[in-house]
Protein backbone atom coordinates (compact mmCIF):
# COMPACT_ATOMS: atom_id res chain seq x y z
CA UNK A 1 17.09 -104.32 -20.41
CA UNK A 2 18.94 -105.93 -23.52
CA UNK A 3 16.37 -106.65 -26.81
CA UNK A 4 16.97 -110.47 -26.31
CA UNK A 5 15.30 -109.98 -22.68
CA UNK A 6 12.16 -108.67 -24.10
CA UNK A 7 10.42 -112.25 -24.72
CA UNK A 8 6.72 -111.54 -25.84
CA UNK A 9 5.43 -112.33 -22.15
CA UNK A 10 7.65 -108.75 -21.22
CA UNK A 11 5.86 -106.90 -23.70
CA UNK A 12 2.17 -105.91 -24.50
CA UNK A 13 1.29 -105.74 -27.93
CA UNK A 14 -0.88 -102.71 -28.51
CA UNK A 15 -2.95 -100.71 -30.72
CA UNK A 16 -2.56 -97.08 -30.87
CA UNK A 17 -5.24 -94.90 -31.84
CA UNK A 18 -6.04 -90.94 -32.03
CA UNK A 19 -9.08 -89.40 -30.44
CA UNK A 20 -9.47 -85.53 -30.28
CA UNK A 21 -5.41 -84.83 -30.22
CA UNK A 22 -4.51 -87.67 -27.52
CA UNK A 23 -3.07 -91.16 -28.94
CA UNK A 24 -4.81 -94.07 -26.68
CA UNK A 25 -4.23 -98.07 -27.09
CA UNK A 26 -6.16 -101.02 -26.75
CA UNK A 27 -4.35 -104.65 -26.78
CA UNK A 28 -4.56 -106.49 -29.86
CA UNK A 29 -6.11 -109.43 -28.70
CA UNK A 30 -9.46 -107.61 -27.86
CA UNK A 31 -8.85 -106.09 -31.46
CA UNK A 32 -10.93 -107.98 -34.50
CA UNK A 33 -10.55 -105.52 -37.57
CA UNK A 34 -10.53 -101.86 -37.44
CA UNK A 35 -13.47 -100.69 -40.22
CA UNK A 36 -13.81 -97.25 -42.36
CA UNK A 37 -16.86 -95.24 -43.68
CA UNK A 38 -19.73 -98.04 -42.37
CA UNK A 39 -22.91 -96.77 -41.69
CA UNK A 40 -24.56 -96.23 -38.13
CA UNK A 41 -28.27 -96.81 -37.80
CA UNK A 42 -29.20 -94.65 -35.23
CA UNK A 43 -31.02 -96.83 -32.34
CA UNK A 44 -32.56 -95.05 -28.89
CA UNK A 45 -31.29 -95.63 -26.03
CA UNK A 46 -30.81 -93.78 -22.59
CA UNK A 47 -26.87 -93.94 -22.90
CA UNK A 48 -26.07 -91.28 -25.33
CA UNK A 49 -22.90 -92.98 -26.03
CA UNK A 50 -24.12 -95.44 -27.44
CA UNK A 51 -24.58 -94.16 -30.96
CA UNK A 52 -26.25 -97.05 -32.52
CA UNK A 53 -25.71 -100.50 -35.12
CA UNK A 54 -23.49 -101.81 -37.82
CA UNK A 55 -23.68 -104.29 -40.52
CA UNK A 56 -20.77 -105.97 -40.51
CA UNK A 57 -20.51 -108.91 -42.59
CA UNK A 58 -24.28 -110.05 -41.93
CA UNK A 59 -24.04 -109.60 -38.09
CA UNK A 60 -25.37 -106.61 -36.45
CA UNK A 61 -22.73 -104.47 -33.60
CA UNK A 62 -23.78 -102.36 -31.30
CA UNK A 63 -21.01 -99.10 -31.77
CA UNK A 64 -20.46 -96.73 -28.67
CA UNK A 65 -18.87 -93.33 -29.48
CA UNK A 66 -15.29 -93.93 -27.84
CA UNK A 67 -15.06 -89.48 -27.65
CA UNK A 68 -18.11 -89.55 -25.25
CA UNK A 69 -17.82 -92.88 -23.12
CA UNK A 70 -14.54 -91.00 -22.30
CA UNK A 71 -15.76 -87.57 -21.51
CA UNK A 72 -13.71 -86.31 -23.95
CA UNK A 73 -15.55 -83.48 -26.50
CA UNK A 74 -17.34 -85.11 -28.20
CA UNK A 75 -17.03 -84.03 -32.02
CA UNK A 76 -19.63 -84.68 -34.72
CA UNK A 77 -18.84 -87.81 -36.64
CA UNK A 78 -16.96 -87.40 -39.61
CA UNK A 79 -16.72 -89.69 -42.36
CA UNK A 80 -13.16 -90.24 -41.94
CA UNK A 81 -13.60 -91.44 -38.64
CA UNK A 82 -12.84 -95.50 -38.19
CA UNK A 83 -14.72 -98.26 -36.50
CA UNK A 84 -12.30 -100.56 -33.74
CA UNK A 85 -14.43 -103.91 -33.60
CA UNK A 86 -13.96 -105.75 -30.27
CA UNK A 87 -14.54 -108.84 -28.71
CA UNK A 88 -15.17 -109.99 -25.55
CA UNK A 89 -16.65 -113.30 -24.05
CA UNK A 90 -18.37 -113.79 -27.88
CA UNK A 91 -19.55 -110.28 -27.63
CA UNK A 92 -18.78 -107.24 -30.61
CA UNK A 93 -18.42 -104.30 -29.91
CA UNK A 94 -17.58 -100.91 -32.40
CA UNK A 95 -15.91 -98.31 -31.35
CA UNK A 96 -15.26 -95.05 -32.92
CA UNK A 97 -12.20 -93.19 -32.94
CA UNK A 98 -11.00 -90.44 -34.87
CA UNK A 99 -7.74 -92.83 -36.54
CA UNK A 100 -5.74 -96.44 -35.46
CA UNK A 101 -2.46 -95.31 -36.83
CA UNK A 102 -0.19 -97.74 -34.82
CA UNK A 103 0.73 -101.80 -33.48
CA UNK A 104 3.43 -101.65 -30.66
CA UNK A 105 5.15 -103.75 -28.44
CA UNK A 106 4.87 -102.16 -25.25
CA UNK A 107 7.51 -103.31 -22.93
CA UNK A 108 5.55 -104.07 -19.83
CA UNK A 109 8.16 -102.49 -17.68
CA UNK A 110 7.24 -99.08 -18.93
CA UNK A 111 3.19 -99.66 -17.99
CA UNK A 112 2.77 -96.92 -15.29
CA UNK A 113 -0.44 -96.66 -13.03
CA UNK A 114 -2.91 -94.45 -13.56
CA UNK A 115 -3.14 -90.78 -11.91
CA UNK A 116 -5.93 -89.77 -10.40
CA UNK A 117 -7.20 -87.86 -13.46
CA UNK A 118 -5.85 -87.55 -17.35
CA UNK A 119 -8.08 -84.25 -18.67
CA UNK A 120 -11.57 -85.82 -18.39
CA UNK A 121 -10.64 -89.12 -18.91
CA UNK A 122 -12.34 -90.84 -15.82
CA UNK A 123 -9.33 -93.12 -13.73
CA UNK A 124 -11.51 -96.40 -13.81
CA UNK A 125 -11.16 -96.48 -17.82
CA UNK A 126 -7.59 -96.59 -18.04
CA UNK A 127 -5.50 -99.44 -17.30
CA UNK A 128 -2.09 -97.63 -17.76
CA UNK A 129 0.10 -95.33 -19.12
CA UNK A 130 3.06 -95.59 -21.65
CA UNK A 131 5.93 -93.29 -21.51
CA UNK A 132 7.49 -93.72 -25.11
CA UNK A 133 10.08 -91.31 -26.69
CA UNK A 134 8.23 -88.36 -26.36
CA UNK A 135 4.90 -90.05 -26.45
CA UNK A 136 1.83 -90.55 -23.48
CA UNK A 137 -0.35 -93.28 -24.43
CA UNK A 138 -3.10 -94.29 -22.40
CA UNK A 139 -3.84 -97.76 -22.42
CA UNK A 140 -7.58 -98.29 -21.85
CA UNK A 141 -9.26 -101.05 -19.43
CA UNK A 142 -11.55 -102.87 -22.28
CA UNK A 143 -13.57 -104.52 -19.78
CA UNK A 144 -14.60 -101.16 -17.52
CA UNK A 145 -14.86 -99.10 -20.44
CA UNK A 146 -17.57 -101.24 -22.24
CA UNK A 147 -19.54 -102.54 -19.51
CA UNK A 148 -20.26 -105.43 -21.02
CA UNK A 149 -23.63 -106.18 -18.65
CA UNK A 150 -25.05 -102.69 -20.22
CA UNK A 151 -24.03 -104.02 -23.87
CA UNK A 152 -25.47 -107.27 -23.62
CA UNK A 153 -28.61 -105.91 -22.31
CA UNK A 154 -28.77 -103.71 -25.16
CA UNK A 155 -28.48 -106.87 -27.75
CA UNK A 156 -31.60 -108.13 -26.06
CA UNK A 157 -33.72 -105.36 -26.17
CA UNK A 158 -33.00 -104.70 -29.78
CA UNK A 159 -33.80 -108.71 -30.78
């Protein structure tokens, strides 16, 4: 495929972001700002990846703990660590990830399904993979991954 076939409906713009040694993408239109060293009050709840509430900007987001909603090992936070804020259907939501290092255009053609497992990553989060040089990114299914239904609930409870 020539560069002057690639028309932005071919490609998916993409995020890329690290968490515990794997790179991982989100598409940018989910994407609001991507935050550094905010604070997290702690809130309890029975999902223990859900790790609590920002301030951001005078509205309160609920933050999950991206390493844990994945399965991956989860790490202690570190102060280093970033904040993606995401929207969907008016709702925020943080996530934490160890570094967003990266925008591509993904040409769509490359998007590869899912196999069965990726380490611990359950199959039902992902929404692809990207073969790129010598990179594997996994492109994550927003919508599965946050469970919006749990989120929302979680709003309520705390208002």
């Amino acid at each position: 495929m020539t560069q002057e076939q690639l028309t932005p409906e071919r490609l998916e713009k993409t995020i890329i972001f690290d968490l515990n040694g794997s790179e991982y993408g989100l598409p940018v239109n989910f994407v609001e700002s991507i935050e550094t060293s905010l604070p997290i009050t702690r809130v309890p709840h029975e999902k223990n990846y859900i790790k609590g509430v920002i301030n951001l900007r005078g509205k309160i987001i609920p933050v999950i703990d991206l390493r844990i909603r994945l399965e991956e090992e989860p790490e202690h936070n570190k102060e280093e660590d970033q904040i993606i804020i995401t929207k969907i259907d008016e709702t925020q939501v943080g996530l934490i990830i160890d570094n967003a290092n990266d925008v591509l255009d993904i040409p769509v053609d490359l998007l590869e399904n899912p196999p069965e497992t990726i380490g611990t990553v359950k199959k039902e989060y992902i929404h692809s993979i990207a073969h790129l040089d010598n990179r594997l990114i996994v492109l994550l299914d927003i919508y599965k991954l946050l469970n919006l239904e749990e989120i929302k609930t979680k709003e309520l409870d705390d208002q």
